[in-house]
Protein backbone atom coordinates (compact mmCIF):
# COMPACT_ATOMS: atom_id res chain seq x y z
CA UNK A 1 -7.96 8.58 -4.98
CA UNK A 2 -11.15 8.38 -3.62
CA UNK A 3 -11.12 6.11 -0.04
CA UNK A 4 -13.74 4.33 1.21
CA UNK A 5 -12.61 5.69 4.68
CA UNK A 6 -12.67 8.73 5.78
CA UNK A 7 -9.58 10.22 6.33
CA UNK A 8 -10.15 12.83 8.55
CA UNK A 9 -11.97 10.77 10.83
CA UNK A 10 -8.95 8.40 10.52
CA UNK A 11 -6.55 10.48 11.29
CA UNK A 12 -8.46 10.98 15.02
CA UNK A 13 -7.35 7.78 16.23
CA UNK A 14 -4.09 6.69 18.15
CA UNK A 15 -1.70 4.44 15.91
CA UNK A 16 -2.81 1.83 18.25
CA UNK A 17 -6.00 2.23 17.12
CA UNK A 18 -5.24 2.72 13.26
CA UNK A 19 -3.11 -0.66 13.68
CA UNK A 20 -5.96 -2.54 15.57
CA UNK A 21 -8.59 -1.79 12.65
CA UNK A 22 -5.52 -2.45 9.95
CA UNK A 23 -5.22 -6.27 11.69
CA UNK A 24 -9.38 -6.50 11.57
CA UNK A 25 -9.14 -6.19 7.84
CA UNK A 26 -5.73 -8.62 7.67
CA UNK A 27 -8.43 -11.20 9.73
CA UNK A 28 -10.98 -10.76 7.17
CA UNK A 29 -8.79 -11.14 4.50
CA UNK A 30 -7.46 -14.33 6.18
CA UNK A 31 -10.60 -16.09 6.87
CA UNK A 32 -11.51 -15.49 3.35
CA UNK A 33 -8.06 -16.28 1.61
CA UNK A 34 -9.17 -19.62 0.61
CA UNK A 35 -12.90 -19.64 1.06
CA UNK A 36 -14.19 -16.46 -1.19
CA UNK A 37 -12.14 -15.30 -3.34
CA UNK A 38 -13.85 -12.05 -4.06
CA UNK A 39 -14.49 -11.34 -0.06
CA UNK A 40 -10.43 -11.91 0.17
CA UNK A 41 -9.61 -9.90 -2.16
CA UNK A 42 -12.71 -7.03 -0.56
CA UNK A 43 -10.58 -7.57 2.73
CA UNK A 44 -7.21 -7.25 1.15
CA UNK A 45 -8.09 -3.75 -0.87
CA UNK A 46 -9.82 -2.20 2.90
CA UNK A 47 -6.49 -3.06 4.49
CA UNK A 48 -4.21 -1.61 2.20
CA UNK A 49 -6.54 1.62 2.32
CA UNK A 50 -6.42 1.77 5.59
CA UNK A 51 -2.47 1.17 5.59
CA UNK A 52 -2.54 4.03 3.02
CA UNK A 53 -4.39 6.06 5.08
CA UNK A 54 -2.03 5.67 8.37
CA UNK A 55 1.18 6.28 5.94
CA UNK A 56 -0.72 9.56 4.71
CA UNK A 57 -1.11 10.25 8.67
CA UNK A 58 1.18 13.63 9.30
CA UNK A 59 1.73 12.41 13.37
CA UNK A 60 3.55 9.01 12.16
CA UNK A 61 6.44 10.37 10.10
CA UNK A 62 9.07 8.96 12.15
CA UNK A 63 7.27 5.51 12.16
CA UNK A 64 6.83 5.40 8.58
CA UNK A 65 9.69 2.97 7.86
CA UNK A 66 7.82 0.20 10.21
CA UNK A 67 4.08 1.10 8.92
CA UNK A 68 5.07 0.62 5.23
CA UNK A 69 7.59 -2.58 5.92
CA UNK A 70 4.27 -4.02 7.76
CA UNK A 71 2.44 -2.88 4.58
CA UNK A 72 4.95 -4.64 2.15
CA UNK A 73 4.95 -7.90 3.93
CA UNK A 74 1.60 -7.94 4.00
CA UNK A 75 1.07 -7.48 0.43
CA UNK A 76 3.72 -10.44 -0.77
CA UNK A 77 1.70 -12.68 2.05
CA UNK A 78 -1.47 -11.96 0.17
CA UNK A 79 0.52 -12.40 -3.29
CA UNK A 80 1.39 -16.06 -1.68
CA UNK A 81 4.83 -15.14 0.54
CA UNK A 82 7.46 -15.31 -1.90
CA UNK A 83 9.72 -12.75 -0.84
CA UNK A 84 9.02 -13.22 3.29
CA UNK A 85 7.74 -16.45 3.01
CA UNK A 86 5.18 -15.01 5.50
CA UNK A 87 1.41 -16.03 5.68
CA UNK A 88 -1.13 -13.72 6.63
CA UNK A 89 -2.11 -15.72 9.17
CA UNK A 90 1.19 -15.16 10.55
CA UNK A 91 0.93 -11.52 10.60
CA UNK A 92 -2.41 -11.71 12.27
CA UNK A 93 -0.59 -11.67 15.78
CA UNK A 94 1.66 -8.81 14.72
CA UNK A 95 -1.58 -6.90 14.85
CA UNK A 96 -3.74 -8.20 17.74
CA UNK A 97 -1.40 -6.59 19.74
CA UNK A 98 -2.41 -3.14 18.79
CA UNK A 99 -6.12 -4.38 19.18
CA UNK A 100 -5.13 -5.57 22.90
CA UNK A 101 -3.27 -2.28 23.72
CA UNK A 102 -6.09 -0.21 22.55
CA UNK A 103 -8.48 -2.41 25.14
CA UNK A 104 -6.63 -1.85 27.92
């Protein structure tokens, strides 16, 4: 699988910091969800890369179970939140506070 990432450079940042860039892609892919459909669906791909990318990430192994539940609702919010009934504007917050812990 080729990534449009790069995964070495990836795997250089804190969690904090792989989270914080996951929930800039989960904005994107909000603000597009019902505006442009093929910058949405741009947005949505980039963020489940990078959530690929931080699963793949050797230093997280005993977070795994969290990063790939946070991956999972994601993808049924962006498949319309029939299983979670969860929005991605919903999960937005989820993921700000990574972004605001990286800041500080």
């Amino acid at each position: 699988m080729a990534f449009q990432h790069d995964p070495a450079r990836w795997h250089t940042l804190s969690l904090a910091e792989q989270l914080g860039n996951i929930g800039s892609e989960v904005h994107r892919a909000r603000m597009a969800e019902h505006a442009n459909e093929s910058r949405f669906i741009a947005a949505r791909d980039r963020s489940l890369e990078l959530f690929d990318l931080t699963l793949a990430d050797p230093r997280w192994k005993g977070r795994l179970r969290e990063i790939a539940r946070a991956r999972e609702v994601f993808c049924d919010a962006a498949e319309g939140g029939k299983q979670y009934q969860t929005t991605i504007a919903e999960l937005e917050p989820y993921f700000d506070r990574f972004a605001m812990a990286v800041r500080k």
